[in-house]
N, C-alpha and C. Protein backbone atom coordinates (compact mmCIF):
# COMPACT_ATOMS: atom_id res chain seq x y z
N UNK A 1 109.16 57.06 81.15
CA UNK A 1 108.15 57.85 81.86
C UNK A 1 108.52 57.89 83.33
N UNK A 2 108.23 59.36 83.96
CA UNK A 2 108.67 59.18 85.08
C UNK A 2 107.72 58.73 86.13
N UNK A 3 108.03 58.49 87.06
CA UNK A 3 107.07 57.60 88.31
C UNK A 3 107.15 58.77 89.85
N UNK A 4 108.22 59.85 89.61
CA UNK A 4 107.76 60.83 90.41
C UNK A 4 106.46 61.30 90.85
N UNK A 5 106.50 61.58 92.32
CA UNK A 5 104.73 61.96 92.29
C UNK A 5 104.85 63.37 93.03
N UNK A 6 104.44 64.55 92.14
CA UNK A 6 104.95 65.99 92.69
C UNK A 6 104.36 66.34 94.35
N UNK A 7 105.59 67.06 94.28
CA UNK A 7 104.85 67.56 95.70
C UNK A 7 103.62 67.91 96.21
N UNK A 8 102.52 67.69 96.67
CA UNK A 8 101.19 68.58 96.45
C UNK A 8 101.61 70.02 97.21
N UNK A 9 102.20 69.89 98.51
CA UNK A 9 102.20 71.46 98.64
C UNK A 9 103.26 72.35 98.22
N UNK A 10 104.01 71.77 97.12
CA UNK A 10 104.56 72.98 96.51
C UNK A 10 103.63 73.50 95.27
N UNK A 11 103.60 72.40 94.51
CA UNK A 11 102.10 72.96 93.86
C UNK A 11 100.79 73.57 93.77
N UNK A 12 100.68 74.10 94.99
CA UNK A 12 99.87 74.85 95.41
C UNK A 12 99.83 75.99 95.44
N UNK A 13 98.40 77.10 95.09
CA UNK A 13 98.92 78.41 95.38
C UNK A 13 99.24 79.19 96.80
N UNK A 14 100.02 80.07 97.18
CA UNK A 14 99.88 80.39 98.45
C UNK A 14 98.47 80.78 98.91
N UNK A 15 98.38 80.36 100.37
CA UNK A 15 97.03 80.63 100.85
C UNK A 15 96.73 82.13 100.84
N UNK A 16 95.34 81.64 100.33
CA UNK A 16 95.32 83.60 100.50
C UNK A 16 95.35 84.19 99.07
N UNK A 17 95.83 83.33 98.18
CA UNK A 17 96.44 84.38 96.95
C UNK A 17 94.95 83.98 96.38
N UNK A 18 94.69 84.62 95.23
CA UNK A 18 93.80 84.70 94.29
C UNK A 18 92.35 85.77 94.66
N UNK A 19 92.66 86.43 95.59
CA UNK A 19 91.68 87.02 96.48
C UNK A 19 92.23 88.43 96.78
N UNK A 20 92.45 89.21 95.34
CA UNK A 20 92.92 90.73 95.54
C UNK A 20 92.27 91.38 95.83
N UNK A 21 90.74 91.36 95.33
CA UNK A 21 90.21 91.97 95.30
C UNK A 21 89.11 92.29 97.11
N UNK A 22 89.37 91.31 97.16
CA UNK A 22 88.70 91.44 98.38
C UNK A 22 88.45 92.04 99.46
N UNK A 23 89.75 92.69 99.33
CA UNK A 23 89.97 94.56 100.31
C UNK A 23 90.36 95.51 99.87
N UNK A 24 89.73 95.39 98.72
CA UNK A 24 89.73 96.43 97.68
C UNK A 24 89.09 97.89 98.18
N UNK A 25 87.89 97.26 98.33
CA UNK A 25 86.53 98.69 98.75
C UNK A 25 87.15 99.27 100.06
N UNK A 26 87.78 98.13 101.27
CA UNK A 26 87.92 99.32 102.71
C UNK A 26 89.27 99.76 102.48
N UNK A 27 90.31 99.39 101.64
CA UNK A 27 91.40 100.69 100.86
C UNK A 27 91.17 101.60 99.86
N UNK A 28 90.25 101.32 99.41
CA UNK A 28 89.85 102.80 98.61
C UNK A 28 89.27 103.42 100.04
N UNK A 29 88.53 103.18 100.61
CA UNK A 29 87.64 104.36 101.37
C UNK A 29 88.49 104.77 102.70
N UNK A 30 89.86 103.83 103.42
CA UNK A 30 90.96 104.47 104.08
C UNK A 30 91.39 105.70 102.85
N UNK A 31 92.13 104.92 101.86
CA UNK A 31 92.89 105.96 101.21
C UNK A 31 91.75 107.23 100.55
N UNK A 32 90.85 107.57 100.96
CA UNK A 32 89.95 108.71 100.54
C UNK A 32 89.67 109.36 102.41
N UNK A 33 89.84 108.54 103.46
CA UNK A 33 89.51 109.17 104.45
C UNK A 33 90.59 109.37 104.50
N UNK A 34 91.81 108.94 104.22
CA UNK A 34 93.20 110.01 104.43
C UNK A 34 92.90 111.27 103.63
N UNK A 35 92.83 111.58 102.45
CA UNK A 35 92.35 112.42 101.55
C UNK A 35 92.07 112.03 100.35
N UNK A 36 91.36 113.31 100.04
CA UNK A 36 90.73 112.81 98.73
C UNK A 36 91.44 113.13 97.65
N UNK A 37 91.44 111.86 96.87
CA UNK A 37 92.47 111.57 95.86
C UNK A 37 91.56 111.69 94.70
N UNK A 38 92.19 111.49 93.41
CA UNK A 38 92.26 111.33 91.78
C UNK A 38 92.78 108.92 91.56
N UNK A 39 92.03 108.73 91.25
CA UNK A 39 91.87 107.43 90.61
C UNK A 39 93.11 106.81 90.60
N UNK A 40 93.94 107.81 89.89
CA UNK A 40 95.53 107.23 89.77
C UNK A 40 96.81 107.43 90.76
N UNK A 41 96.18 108.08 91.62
CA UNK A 41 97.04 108.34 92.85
C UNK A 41 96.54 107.05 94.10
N UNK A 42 95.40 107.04 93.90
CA UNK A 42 94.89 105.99 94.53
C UNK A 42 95.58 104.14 94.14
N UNK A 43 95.30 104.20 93.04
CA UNK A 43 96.23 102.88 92.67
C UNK A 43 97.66 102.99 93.09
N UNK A 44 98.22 104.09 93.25
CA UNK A 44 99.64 104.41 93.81
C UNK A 44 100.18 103.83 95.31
N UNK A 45 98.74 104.07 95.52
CA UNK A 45 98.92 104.54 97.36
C UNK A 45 98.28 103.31 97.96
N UNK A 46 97.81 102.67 97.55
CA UNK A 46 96.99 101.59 98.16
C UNK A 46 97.64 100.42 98.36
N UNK A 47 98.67 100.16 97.81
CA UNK A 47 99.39 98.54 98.11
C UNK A 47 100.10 99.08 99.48
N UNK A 48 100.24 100.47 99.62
CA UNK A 48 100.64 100.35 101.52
C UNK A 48 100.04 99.82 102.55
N UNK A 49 98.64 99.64 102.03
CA UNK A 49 98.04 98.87 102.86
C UNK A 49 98.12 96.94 103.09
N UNK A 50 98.67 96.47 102.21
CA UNK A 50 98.98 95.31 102.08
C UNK A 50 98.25 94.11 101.15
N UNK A 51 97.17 94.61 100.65
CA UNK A 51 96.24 93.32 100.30
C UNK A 51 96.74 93.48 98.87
N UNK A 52 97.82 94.38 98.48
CA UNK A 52 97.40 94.07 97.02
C UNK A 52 99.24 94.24 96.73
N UNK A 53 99.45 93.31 95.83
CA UNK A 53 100.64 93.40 95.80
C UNK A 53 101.36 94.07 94.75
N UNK A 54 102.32 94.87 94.68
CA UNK A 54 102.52 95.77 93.17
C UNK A 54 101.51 96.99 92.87
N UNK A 55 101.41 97.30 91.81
CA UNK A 55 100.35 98.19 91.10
C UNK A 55 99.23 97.74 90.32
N UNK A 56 98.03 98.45 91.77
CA UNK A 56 96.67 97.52 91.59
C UNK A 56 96.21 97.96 90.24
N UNK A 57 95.77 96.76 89.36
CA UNK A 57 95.22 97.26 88.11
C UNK A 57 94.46 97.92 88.18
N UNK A 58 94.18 99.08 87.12
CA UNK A 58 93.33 100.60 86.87
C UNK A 58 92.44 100.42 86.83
N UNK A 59 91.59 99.28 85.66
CA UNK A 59 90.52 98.82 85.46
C UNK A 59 90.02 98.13 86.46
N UNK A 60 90.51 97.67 87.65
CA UNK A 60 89.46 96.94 88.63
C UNK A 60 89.36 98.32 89.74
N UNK A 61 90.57 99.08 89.84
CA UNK A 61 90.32 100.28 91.10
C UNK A 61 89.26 101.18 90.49
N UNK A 62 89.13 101.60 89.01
CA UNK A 62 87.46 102.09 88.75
C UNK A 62 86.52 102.03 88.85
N UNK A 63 86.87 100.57 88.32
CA UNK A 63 85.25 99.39 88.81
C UNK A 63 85.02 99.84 89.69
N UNK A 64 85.46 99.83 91.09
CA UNK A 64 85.55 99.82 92.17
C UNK A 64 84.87 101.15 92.52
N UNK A 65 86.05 102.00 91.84
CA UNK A 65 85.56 103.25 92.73
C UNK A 65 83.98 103.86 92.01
N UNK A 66 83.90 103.56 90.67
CA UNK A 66 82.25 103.71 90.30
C UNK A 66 81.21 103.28 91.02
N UNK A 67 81.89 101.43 91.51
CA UNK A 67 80.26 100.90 92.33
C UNK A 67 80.60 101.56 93.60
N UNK A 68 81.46 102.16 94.52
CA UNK A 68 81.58 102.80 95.05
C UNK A 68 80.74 104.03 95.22
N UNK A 69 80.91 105.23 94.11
CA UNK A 69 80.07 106.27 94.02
C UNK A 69 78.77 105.98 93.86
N UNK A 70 78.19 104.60 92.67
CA UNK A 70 76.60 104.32 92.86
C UNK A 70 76.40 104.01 94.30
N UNK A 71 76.80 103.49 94.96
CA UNK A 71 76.46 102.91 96.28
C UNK A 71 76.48 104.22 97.28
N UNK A 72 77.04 105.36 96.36
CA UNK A 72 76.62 106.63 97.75
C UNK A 72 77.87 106.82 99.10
N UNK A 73 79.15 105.88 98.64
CA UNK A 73 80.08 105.91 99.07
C UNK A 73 81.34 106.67 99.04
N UNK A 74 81.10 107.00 98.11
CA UNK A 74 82.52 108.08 97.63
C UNK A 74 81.43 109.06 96.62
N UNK A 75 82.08 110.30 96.16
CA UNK A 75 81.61 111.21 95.65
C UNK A 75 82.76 111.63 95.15
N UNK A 76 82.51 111.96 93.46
CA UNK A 76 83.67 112.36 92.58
C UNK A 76 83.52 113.91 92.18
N UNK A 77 84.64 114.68 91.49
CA UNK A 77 84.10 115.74 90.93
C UNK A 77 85.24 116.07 90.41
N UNK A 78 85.34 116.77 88.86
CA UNK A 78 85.91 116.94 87.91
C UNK A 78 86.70 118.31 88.49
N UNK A 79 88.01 118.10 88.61
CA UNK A 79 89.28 119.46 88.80
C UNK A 79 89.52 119.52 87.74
N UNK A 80 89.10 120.98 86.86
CA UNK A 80 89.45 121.13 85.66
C UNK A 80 90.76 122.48 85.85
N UNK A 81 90.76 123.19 87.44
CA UNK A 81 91.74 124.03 87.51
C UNK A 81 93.56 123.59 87.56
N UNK A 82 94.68 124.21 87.11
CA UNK A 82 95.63 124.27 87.46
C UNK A 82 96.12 123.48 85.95
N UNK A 83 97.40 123.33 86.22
CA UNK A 83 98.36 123.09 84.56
C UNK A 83 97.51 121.37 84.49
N UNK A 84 97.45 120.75 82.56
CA UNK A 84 97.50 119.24 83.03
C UNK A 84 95.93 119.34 82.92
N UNK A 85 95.49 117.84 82.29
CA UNK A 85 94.16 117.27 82.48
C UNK A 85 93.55 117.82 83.08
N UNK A 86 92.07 117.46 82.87
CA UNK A 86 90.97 117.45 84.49
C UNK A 86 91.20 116.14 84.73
N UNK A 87 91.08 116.27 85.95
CA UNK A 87 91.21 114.85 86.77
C UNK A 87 90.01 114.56 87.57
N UNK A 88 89.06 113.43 87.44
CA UNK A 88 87.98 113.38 88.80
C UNK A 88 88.67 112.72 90.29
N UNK A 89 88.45 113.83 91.41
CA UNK A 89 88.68 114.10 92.93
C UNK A 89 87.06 113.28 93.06
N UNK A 90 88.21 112.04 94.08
CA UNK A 90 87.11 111.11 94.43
C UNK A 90 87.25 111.18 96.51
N UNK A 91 86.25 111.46 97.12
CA UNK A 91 85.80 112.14 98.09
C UNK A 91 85.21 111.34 98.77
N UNK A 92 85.55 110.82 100.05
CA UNK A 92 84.66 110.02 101.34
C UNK A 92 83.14 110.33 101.40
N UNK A 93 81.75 109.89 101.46
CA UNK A 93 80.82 110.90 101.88
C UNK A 93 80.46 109.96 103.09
N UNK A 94 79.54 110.41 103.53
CA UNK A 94 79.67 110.02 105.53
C UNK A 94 79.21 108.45 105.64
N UNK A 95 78.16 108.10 104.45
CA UNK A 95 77.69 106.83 104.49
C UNK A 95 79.16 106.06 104.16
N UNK A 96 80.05 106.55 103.17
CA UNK A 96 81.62 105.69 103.02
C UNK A 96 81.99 105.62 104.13
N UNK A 97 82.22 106.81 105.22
CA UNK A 97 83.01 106.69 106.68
C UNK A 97 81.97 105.16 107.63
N UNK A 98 80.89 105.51 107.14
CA UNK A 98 80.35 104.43 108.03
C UNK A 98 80.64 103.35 107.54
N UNK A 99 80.92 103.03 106.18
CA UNK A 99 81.19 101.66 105.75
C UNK A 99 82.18 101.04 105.73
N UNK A 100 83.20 102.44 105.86
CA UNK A 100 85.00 102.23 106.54
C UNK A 100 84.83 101.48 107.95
N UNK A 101 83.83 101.96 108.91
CA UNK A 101 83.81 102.31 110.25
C UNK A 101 83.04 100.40 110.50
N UNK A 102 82.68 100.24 109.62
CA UNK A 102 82.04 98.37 109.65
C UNK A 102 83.03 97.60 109.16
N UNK A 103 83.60 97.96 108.26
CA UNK A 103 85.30 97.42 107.61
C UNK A 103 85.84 96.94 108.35
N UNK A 104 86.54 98.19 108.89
CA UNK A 104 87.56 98.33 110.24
C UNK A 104 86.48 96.89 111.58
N UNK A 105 85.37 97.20 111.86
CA UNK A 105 84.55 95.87 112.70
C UNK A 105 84.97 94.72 112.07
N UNK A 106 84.76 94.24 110.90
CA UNK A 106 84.97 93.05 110.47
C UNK A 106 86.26 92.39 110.86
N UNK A 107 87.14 93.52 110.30
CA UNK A 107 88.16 92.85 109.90
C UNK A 107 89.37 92.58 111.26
N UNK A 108 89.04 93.42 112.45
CA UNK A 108 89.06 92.99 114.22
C UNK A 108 88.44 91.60 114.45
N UNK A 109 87.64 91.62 113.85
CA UNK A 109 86.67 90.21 114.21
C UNK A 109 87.86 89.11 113.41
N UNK A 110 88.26 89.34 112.35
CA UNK A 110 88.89 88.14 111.41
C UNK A 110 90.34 88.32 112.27
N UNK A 111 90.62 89.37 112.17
CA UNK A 111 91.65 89.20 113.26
C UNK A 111 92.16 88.45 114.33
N UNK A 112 91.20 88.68 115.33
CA UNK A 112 90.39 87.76 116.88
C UNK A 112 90.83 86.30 115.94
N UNK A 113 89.85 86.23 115.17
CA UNK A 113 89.69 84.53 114.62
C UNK A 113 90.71 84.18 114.47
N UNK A 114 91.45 85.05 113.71
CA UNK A 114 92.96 84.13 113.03
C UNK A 114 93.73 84.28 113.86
N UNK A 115 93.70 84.72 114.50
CA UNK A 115 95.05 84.83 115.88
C UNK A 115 94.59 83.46 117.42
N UNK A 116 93.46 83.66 117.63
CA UNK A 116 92.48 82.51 118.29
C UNK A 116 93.26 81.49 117.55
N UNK A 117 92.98 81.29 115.78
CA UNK A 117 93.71 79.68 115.19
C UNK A 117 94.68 79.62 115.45
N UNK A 118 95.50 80.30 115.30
CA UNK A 118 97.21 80.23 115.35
C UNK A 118 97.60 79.73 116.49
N UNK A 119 96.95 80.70 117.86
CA UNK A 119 96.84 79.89 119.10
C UNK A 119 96.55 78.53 119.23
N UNK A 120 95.92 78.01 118.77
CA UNK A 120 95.69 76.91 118.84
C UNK A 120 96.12 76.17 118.07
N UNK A 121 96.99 75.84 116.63
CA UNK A 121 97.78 75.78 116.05
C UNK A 121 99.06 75.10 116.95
N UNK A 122 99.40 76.66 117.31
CA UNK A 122 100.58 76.65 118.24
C UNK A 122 100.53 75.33 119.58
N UNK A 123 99.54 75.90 120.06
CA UNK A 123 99.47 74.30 121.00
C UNK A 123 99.84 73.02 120.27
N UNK A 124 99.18 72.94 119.61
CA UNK A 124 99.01 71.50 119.26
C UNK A 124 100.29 71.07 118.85
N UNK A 125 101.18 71.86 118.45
CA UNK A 125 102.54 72.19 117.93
C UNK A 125 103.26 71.74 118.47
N UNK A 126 103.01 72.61 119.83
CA UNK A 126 103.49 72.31 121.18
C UNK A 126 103.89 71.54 121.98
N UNK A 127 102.87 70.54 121.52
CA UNK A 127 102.28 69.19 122.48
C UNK A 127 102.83 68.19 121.64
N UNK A 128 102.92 68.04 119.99
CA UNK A 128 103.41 67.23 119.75
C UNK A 128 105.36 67.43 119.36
N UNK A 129 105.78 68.30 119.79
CA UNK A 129 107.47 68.21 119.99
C UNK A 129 107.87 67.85 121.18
């Protein structure tokens, strides 16, 4: 039997990970104030923003964009013109821009914070080399 005792911080998940979903809602409602997209173009386009890594699963960007539309945030509507499916065109409505427009507040604020830690981080860093 071995008497090794594992690393704890390699065993760990990276910080941060397990938490995809969490900027989920203010990249759907960027990627709809860029324009208004179809469901599956949206899962396309959204890991440019960074929080999500790969190709965001379908079934949670629906979720999403449904409690989205109940919440009066986005507005969908069935394109049944041109070659190919109908597709539902999912659409910013002004209460979404405002909830982009508190997003965008927050996430300056977490910003400030985490850059404030690092600063201070860094000192202490500093002080003890």
């Amino acid at each position: 039997m071995s008497t090794k005792r594992k690393d704890p911080v390699k065993n760990r998940a990276h910080p941060g990970s397990g938490k995809t979903e969490r900027y989920i809602q203010p990249s759907l409602l960027l990627g709809l104030k860029m324009k208004p997209s179809y469901g599956y173009e949206l899962i396309h386009n959204i890991h440019k923003f960074g929080f999500v890594q790969g190709q965001a699963p379908p079934g949670m960007i629906y979720r999403h964009l449904r409690e989205l539309e109940a919440d009066g945030l986005v507005h969908s509507k069935w394109q049944t013109e041109g070659s190919g499916p109908a597709r539902r065109i999912y659409r910013l409505t002004i209460e979404g821009e405002e909830a982009l427009a508190l997003w965008i507040e927050y996430m300056q604020d977490q910003a400030t914070n985490l850059m404030n830690f690092i600063k201070q981080y860094e000192k202490l860093r500093n002080k003890s080399s």
